[in-house]
C-alpha atoms as a PDB file:
ATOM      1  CA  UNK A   1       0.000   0.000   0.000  1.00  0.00           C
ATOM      2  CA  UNK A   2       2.857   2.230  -0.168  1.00  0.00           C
ATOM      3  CA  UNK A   3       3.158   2.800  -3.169  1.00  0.00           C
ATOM      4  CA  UNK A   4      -0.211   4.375  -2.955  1.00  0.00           C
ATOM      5  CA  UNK A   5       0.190   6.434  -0.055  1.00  0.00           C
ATOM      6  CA  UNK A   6       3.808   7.789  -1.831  1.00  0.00           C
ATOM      7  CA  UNK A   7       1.797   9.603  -4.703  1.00  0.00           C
ATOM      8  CA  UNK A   8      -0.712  11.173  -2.227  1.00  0.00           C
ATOM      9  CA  UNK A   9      -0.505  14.396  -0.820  1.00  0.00           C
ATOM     10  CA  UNK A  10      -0.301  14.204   2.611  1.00  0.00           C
ATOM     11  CA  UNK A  11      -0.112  17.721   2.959  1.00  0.00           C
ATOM     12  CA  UNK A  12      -4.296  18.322   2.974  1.00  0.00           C
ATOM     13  CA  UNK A  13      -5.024  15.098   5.357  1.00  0.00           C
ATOM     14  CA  UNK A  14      -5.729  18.197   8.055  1.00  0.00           C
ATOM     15  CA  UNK A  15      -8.558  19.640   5.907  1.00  0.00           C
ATOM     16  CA  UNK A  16     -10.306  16.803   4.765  1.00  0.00           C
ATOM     17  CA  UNK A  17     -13.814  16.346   6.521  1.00  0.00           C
ATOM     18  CA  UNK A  18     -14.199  13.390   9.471  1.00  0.00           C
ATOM     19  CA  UNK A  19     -17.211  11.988   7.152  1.00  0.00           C
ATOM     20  CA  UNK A  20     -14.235  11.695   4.453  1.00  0.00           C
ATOM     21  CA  UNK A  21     -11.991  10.219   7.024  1.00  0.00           C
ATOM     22  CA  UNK A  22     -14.378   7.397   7.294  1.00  0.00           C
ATOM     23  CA  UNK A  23     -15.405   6.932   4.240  1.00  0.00           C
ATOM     24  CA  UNK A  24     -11.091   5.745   3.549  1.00  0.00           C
ATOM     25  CA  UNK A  25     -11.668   4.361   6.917  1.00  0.00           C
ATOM     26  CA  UNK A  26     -14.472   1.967   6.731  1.00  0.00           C
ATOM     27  CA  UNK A  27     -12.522   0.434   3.571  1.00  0.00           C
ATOM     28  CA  UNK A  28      -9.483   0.297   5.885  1.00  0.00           C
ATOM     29  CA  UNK A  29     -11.449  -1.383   8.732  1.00  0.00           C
ATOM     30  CA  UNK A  30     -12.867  -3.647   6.267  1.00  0.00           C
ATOM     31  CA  UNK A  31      -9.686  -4.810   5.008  1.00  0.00           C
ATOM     32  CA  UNK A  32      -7.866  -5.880   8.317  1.00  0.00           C
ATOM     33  CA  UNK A  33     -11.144  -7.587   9.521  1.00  0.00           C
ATOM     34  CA  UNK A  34     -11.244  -9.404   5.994  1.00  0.00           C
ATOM     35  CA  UNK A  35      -7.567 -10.219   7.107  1.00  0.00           C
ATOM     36  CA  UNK A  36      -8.581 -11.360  10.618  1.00  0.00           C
ATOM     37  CA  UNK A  37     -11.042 -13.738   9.766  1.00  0.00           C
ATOM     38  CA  UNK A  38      -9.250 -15.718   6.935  1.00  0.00           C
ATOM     39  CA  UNK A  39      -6.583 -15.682   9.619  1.00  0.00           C
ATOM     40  CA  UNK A  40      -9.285 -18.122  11.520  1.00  0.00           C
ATOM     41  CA  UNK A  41      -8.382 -20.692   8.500  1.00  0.00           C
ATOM     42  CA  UNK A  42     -10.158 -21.390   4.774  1.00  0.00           C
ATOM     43  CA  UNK A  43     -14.075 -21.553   4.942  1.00  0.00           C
ATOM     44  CA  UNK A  44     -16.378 -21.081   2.802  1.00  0.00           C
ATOM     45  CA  UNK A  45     -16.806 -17.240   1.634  1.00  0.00           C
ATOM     46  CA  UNK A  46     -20.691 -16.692   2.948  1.00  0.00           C
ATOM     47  CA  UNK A  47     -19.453 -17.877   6.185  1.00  0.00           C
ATOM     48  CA  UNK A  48     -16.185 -15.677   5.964  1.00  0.00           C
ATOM     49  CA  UNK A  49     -18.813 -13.095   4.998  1.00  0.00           C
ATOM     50  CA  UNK A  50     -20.974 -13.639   8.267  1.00  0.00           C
ATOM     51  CA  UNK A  51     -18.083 -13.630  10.192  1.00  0.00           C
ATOM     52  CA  UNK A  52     -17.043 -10.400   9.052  1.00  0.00           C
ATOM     53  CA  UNK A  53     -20.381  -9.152   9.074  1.00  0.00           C
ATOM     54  CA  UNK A  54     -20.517  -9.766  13.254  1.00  0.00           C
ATOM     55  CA  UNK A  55     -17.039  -7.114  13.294  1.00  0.00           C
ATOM     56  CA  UNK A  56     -17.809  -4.355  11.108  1.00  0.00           C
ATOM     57  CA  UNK A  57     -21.511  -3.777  12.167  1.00  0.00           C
ATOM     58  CA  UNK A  58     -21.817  -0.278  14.089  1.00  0.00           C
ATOM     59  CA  UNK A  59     -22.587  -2.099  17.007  1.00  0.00           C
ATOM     60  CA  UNK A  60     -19.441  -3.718  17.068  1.00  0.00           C
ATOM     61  CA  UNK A  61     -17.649  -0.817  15.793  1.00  0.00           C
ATOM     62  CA  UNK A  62     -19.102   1.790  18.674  1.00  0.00           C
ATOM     63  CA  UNK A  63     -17.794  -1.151  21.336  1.00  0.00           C
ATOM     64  CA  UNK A  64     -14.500  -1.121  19.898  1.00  0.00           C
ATOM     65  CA  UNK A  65     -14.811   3.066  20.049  1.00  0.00           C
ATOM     66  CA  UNK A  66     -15.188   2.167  23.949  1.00  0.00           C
ATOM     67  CA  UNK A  67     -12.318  -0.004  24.224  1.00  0.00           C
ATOM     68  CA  UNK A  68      -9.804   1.742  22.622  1.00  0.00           C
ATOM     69  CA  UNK A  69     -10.202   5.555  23.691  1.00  0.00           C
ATOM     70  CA  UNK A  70      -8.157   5.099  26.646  1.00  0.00           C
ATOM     71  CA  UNK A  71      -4.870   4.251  24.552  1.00  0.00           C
ATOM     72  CA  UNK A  72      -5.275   7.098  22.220  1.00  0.00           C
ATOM     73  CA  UNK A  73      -2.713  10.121  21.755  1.00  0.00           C
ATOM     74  CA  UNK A  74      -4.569  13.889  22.226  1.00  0.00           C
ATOM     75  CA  UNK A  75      -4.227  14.043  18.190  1.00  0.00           C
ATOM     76  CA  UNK A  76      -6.259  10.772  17.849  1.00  0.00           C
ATOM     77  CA  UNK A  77      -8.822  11.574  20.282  1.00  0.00           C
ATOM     78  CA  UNK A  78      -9.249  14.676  18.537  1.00  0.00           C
ATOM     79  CA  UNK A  79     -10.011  12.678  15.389  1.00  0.00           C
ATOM     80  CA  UNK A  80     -11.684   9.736  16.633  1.00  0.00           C
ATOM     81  CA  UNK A  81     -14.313  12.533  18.801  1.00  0.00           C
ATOM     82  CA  UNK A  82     -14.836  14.822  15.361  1.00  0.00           C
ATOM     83  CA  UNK A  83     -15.968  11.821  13.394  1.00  0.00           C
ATOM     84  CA  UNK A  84     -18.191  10.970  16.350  1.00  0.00           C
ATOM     85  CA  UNK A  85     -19.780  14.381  15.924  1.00  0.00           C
ATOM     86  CA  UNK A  86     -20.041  14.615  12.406  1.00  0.00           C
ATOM     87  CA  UNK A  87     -23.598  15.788  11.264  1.00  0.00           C
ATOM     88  CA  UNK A  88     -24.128  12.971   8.376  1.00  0.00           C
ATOM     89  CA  UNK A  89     -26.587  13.441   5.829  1.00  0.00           C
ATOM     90  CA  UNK A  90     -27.366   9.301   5.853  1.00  0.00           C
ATOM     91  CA  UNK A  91     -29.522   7.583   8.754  1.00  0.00           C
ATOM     92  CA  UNK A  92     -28.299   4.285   9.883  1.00  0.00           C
ATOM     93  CA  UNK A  93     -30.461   1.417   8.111  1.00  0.00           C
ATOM     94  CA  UNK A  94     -29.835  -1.331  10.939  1.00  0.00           C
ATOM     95  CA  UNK A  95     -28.254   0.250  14.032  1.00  0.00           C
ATOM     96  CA  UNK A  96     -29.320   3.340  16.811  1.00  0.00           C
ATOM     97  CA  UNK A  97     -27.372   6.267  15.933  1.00  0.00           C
ATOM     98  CA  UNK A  98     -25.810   6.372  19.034  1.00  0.00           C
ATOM     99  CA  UNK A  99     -23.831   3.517  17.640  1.00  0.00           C
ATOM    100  CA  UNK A 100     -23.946   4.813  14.214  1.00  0.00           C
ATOM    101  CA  UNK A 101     -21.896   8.032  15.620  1.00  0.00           C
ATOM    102  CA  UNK A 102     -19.923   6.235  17.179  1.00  0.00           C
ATOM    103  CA  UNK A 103     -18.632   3.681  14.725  1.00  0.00           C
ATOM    104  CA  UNK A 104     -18.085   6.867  12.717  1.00  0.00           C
ATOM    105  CA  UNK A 105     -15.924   8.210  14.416  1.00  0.00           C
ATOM    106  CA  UNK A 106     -13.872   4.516  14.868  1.00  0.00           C
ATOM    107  CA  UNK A 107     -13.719   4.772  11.422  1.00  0.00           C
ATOM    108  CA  UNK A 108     -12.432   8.377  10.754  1.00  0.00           C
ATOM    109  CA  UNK A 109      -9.422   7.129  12.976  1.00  0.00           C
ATOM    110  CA  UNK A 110      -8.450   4.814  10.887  1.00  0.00           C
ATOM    111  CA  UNK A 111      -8.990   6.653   8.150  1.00  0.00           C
ATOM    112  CA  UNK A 112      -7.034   9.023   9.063  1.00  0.00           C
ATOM    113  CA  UNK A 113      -4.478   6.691  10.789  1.00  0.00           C
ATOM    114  CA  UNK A 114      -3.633   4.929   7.025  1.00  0.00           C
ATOM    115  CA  UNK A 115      -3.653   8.109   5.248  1.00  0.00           C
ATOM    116  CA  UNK A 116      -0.617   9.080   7.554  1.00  0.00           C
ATOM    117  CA  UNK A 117       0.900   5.748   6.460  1.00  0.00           C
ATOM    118  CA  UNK A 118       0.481   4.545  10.356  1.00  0.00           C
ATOM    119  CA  UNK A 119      -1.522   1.377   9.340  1.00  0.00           C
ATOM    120  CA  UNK A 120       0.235  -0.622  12.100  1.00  0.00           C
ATOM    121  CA  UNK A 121      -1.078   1.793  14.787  1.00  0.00           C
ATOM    122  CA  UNK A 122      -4.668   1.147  13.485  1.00  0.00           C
ATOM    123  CA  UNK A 123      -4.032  -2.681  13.559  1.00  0.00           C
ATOM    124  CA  UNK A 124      -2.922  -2.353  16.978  1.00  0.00           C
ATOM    125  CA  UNK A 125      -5.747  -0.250  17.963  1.00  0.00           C
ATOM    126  CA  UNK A 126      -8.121  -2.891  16.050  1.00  0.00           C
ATOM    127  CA  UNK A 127      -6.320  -5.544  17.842  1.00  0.00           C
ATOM    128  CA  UNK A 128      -7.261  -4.135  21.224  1.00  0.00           C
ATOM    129  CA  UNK A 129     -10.595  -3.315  20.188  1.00  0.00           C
ATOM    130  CA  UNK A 130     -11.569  -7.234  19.500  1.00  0.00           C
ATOM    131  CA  UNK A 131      -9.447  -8.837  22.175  1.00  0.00           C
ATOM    132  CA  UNK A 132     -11.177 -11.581  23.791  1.00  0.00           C
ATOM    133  CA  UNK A 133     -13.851 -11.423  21.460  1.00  0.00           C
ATOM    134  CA  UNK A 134     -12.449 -14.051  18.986  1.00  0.00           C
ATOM    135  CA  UNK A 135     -11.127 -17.028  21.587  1.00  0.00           C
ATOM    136  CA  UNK A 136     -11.796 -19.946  20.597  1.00  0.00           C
ATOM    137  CA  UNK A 137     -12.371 -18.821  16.621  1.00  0.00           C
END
């Protein structure tokens, strides 16, 4: 993914919106939980699917916002509580929107977090978000 990140500006990452920070982000997030669960071994892809399903719900997403908040720097609280705010023009279809808001702003984070080329602090943070969640997977 560097490659990528080597042609982008990172110059204007400061002025881009939170709901732009997780739009990157909730590809991002979807990516490493694709990761996690083929990590559980090869199955077949609808169950893969459910699996990942269960992890990038809002729900699941706004739990993880609650585990994780303590370990964050000023600059990523900052983030992860702007995305949180953001007024979005979309409703959630299948969660409250305290959840919704929530997951939001988990996912500006790691927007944000791989457009500064600091994937392996959002995989940590992701890490800490599921742990003990997935025993026995």
């Amino acid at each position: 993914m560097s490659i990528i990140l080597d042609a982008f500006d990172k110059s204007h990452i400061n002025d881009y919106s939170p709901l732009v920070l997780a739009y990157i982000g909730d590809a991002v997030f979807e990516l490493i939980v694709r990761t996690l669960v083929l990590s559980f071994g090869n199955a077949p892809v609808n169950k893969l699917h459910r699996k990942s399903s269960q992890i990038v719900k809002a729900k699941s997403q706004a739990e993880m916002y609650f585990k994780i908040e303590n370990m964050l720097s000023d600059e990523e609280m900052s983030i992860l509580k702007k995305g949180r705010n953001a007024k979005s023009f979309t409703s959630p279809k299948n969660a409250d929107i305290s959840d919704y808001r929530h997951a939001t702003g988990v996912e500006a984070l790691f927007g944000y977090l791989y457009l500064h080329d600091r994937l392996d602090r959002a995989i940590e943070l992701f890490k800490a978000g599921i742990a003990d969640e997935n025993k026995g997977e």
